[in-house]
C-alpha atoms as a PDB file:
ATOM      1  CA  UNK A   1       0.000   0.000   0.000  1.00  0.00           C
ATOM      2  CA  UNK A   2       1.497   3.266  -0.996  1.00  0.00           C
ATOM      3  CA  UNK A   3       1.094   6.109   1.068  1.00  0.00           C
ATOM      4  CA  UNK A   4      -1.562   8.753   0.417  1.00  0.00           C
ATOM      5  CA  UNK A   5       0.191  12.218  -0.524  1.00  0.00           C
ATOM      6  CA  UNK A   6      -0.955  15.667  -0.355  1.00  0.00           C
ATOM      7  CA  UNK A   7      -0.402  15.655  -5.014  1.00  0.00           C
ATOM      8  CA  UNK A   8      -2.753  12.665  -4.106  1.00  0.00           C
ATOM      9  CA  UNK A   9      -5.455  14.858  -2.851  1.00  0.00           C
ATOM     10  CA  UNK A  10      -4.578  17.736  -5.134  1.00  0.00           C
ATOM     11  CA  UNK A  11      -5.655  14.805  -8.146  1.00  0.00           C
ATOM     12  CA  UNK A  12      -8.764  14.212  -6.476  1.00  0.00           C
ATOM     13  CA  UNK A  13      -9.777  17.553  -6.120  1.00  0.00           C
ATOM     14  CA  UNK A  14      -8.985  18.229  -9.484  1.00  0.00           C
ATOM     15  CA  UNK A  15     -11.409  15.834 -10.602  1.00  0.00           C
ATOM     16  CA  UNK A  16     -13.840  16.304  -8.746  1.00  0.00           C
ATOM     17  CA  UNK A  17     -14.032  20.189  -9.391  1.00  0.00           C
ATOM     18  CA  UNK A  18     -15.082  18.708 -12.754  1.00  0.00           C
ATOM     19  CA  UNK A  19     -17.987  16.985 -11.537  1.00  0.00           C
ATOM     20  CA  UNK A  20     -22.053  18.477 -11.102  1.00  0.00           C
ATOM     21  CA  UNK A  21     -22.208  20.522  -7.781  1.00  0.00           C
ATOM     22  CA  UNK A  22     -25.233  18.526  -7.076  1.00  0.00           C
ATOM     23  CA  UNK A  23     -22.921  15.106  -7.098  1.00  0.00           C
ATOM     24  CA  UNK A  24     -19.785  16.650  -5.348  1.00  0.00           C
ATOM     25  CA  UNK A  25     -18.828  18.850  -2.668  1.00  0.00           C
ATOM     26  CA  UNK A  26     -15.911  20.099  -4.214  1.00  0.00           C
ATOM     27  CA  UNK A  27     -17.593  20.953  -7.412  1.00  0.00           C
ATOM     28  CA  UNK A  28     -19.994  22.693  -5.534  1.00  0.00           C
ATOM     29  CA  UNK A  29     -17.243  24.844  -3.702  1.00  0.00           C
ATOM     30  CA  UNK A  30     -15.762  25.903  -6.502  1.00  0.00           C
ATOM     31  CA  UNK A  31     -18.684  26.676  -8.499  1.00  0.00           C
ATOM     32  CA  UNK A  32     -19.677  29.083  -5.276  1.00  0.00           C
ATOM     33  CA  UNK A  33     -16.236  31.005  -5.756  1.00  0.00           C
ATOM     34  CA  UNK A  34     -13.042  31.463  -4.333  1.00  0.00           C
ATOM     35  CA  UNK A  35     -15.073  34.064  -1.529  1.00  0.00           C
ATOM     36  CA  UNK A  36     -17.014  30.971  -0.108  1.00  0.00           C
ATOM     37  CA  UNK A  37     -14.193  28.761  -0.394  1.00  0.00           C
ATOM     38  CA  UNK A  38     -11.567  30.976   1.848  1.00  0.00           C
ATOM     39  CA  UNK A  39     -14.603  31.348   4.395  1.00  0.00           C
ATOM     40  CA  UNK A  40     -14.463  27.807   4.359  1.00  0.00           C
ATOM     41  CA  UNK A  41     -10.786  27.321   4.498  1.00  0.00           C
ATOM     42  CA  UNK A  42     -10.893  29.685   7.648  1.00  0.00           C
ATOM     43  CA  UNK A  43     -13.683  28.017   9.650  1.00  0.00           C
ATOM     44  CA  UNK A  44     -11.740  24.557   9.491  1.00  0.00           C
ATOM     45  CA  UNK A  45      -8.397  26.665  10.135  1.00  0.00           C
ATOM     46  CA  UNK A  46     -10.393  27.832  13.185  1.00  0.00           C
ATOM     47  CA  UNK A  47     -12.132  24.750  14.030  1.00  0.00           C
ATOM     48  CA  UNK A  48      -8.314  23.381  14.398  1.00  0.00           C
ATOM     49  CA  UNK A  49      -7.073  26.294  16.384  1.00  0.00           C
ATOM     50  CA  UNK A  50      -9.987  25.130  18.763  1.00  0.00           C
ATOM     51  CA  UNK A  51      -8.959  21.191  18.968  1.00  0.00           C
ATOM     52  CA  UNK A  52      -4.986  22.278  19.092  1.00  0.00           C
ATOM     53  CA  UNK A  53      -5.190  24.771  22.305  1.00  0.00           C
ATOM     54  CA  UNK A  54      -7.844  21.851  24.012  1.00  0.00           C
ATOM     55  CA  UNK A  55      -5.489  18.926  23.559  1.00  0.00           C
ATOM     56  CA  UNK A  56      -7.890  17.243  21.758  1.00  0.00           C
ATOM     57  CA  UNK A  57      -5.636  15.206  18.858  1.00  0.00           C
ATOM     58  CA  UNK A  58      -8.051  12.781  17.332  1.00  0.00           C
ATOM     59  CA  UNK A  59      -9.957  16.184  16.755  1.00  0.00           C
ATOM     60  CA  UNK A  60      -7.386  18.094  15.536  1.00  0.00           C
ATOM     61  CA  UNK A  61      -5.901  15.233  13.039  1.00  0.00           C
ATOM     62  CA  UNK A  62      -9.780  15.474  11.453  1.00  0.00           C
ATOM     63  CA  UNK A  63      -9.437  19.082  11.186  1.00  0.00           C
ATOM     64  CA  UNK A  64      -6.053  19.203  10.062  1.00  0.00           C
ATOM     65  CA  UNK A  65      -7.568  16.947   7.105  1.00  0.00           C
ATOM     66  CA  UNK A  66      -9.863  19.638   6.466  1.00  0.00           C
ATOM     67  CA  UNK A  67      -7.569  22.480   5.717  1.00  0.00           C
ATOM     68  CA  UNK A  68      -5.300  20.597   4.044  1.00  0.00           C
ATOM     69  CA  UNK A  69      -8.690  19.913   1.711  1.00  0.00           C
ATOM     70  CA  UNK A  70      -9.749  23.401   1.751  1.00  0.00           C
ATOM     71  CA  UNK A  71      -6.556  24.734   1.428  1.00  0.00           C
ATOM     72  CA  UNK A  72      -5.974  22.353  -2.074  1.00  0.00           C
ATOM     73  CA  UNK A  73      -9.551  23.519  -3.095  1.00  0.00           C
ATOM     74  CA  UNK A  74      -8.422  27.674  -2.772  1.00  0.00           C
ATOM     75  CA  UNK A  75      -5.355  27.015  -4.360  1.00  0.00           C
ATOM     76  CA  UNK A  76      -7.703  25.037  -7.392  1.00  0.00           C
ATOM     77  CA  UNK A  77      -9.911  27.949  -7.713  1.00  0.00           C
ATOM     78  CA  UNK A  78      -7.209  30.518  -7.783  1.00  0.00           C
ATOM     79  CA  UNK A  79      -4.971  28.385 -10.163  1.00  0.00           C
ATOM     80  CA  UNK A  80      -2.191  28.131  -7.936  1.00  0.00           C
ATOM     81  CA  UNK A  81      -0.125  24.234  -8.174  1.00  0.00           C
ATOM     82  CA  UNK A  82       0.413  22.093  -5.105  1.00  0.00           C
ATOM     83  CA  UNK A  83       4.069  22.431  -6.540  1.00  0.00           C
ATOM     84  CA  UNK A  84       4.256  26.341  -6.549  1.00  0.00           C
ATOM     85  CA  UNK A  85       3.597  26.193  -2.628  1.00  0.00           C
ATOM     86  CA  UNK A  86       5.815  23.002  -2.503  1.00  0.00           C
ATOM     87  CA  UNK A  87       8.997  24.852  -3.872  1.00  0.00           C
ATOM     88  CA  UNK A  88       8.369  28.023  -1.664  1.00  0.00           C
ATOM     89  CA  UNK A  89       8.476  25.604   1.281  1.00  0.00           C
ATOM     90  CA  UNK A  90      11.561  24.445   0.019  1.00  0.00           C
ATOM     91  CA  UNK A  91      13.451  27.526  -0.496  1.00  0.00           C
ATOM     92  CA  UNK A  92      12.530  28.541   2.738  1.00  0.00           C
ATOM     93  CA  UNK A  93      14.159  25.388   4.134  1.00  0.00           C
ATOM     94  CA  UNK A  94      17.073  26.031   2.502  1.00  0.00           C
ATOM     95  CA  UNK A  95      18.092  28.162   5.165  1.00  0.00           C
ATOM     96  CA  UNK A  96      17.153  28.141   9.017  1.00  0.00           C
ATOM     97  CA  UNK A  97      13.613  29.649   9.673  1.00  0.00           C
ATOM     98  CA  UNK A  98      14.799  32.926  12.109  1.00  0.00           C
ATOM     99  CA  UNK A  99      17.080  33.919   8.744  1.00  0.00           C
ATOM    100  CA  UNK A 100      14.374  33.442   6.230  1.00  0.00           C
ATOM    101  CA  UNK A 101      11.544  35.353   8.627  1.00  0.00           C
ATOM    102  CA  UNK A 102      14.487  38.158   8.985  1.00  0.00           C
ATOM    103  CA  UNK A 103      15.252  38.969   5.303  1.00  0.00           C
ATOM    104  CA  UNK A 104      11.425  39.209   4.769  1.00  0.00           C
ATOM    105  CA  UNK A 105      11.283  42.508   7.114  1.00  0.00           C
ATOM    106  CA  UNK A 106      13.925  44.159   5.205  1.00  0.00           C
END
């Protein structure tokens, strides 16, 4: 069994963005616009906020799950790849985080 990937989920948004709004929740998301969508993405940013300060892991690993979905769904609607945010990440990590957060108040 491989393991399931965040490109994995960015596929199966993809697709279903493609399907009827009346068969799919992310179809009907993104037909709504990107507006609804971010409102979205913040409640379940919130929602994890709330299970992270209460200890409450099982919670928080289901609401973790739903920003990382909400999160691939804004991106969709906005056109932005899983791999544009990927290689920010990574040039970030190419040097320590306190040096990276520095040059970005110059």
């Amino acid at each position: 069994m491989s393991e399931f990937t965040l490109s994995d989920l960015e596929k199966i948004v993809d697709t279903r963005s493609k399907a009827s709004p009346e068969e799919s929740w992310t179809a009907k998301l993104v037909a709504a616009g990107q507006a609804k969508a971010a409102k979205k993405l913040g409640e379940e940013a919130i929602e994890a906020v709330m299970a992270a300060v209460t200890d409450d892991r099982e919670n928080l690993a289901y609401e973790a799950a739903d920003v990382l979905y909400h999160l691939l769904v804004v991106l969709k609607i906005a056109g932005v790849p899983l791999q544009d945010v990927m290689a920010e990440l990574e040039r970030r990590t190419a040097q320590s985080g306190l040096r990276e957060k520095a040059s970005r108040q110059s």
